[in-house]
Protein backbone atom coordinates (compact mmCIF):
# COMPACT_ATOMS: atom_id res chain seq x y z
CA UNK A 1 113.01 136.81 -93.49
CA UNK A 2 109.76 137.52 -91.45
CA UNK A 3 111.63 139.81 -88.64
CA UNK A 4 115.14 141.39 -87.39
CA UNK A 5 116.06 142.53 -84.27
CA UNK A 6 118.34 144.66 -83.15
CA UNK A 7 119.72 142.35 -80.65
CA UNK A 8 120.87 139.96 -83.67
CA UNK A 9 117.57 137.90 -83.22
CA UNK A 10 116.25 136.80 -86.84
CA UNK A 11 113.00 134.53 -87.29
CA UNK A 12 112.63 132.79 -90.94
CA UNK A 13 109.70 131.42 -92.86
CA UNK A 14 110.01 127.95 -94.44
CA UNK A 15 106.17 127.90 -96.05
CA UNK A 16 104.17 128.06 -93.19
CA UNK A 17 106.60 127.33 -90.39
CA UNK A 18 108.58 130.13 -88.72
CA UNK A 19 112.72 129.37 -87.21
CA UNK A 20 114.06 131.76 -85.06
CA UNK A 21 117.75 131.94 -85.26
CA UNK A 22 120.55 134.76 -84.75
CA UNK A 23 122.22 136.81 -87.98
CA UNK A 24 125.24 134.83 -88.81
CA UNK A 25 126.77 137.97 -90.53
CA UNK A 26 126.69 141.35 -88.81
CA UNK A 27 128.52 143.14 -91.15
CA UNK A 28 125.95 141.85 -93.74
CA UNK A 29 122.71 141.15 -91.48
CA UNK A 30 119.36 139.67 -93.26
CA UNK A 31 116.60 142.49 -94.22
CA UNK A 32 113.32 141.72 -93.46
CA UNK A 33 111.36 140.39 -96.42
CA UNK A 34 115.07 139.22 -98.03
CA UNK A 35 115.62 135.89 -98.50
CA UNK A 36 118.20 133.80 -96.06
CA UNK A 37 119.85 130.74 -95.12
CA UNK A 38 119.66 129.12 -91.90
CA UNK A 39 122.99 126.87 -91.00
CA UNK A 40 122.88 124.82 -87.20
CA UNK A 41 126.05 122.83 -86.94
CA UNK A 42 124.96 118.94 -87.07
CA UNK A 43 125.90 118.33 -83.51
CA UNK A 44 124.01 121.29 -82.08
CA UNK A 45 120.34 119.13 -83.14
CA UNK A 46 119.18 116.41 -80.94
CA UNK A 47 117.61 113.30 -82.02
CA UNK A 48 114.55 111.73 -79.74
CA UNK A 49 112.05 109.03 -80.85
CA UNK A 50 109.16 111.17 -79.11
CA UNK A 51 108.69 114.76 -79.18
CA UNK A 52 108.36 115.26 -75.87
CA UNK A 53 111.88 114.41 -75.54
CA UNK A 54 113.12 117.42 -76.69
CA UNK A 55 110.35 119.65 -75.33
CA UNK A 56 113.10 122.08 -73.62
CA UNK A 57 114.15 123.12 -77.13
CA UNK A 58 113.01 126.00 -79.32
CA UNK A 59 112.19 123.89 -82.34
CA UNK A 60 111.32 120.50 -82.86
CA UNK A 61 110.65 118.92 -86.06
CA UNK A 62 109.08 115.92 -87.00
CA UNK A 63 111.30 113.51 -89.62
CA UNK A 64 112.01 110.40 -91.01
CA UNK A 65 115.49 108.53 -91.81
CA UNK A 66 117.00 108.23 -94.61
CA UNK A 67 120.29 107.28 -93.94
CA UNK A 68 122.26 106.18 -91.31
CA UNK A 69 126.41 106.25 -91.19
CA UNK A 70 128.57 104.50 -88.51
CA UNK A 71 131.72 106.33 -87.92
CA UNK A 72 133.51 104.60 -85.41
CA UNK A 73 132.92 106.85 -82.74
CA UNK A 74 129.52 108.67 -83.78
CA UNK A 75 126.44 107.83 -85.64
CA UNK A 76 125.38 110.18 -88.25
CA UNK A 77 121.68 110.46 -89.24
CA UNK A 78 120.50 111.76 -92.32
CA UNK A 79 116.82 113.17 -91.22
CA UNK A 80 114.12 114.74 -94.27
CA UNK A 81 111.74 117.13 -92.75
CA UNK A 82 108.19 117.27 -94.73
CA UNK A 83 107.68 120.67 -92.73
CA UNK A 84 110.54 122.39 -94.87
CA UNK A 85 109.99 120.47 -97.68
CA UNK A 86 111.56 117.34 -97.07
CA UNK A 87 115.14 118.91 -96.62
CA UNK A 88 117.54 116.32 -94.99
CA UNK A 89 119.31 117.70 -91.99
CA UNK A 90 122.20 115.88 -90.79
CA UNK A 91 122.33 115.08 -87.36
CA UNK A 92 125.62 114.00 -85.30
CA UNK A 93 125.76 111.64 -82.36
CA UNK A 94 128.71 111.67 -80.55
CA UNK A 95 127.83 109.32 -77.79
CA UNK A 96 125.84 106.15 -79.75
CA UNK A 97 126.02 103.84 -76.76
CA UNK A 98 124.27 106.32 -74.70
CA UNK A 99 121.30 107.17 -77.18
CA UNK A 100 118.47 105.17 -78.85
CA UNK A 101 119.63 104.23 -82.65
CA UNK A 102 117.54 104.68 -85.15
CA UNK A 103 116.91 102.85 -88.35
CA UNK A 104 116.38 103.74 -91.78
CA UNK A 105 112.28 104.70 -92.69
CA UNK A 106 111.79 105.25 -88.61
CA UNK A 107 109.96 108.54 -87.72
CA UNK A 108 111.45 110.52 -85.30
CA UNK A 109 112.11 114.02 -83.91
CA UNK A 110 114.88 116.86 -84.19
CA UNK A 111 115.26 119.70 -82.38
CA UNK A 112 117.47 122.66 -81.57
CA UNK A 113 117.82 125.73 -79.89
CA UNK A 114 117.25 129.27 -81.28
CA UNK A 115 120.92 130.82 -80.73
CA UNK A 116 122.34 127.71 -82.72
CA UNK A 117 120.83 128.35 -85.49
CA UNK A 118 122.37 131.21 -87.41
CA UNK A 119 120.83 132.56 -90.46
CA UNK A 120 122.80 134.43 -93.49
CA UNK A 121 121.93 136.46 -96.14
């Protein structure tokens, strides 16, 4: 944990990159230099083929798929992220006929905003 405020605002490292996010807990808030978890709920991160798609957002992270799950009436995207260590986020997309679909091995972009992100002790 790089910094706490007391408004609930919390910023992470992941190596070099830095995710701000709000504490999850207050009863049992992050410290700063502590180690935490951040959670974003998988249809709270949008899914563009060009960054500057999702330019509005607080973070934006470039990705590639590995995985990709019809569900009837979503798409789910499995996305790993070299930039925190090729973690796989899982993105949700409720409205498939709407959006660009993605295949497996394409590069693309996720990104979300800092008050969906909450981060946990």
């Amino acid at each position: 944990v790089r910094s706490v405020s007391e408004g609930g605002d919390v910023s992470i490292l992941r190596g070099a990159l830095t995710l701000a996010g709000k504490i999850g807990d207050p009863v049992n808030p992050p410290g700063e230099g502590g180690k935490a978890s951040g959670a974003i709920r998988a249809e709270q991160i949008r899914l563009a083929g060009d960054a500057a798609q999702l330019s509005k957002l607080d973070c934006v992270l470039a990705g590639t798929v590995i995985d990709t799950i019809f569900e009837g009436e979503r798409m789910v995207y499995e996305v790993a992220c070299a930039a925190i260590g090729d973690e796989v986020i899982r993105v949700f997309d409720h409205d498939p006929a709407a959006h660009t679909q993605f295949d497996i091995g394409e590069s693309v972009f996720l990104g979300w905003n800092a008050r969906d992100m909450l981060v946990f002790r």
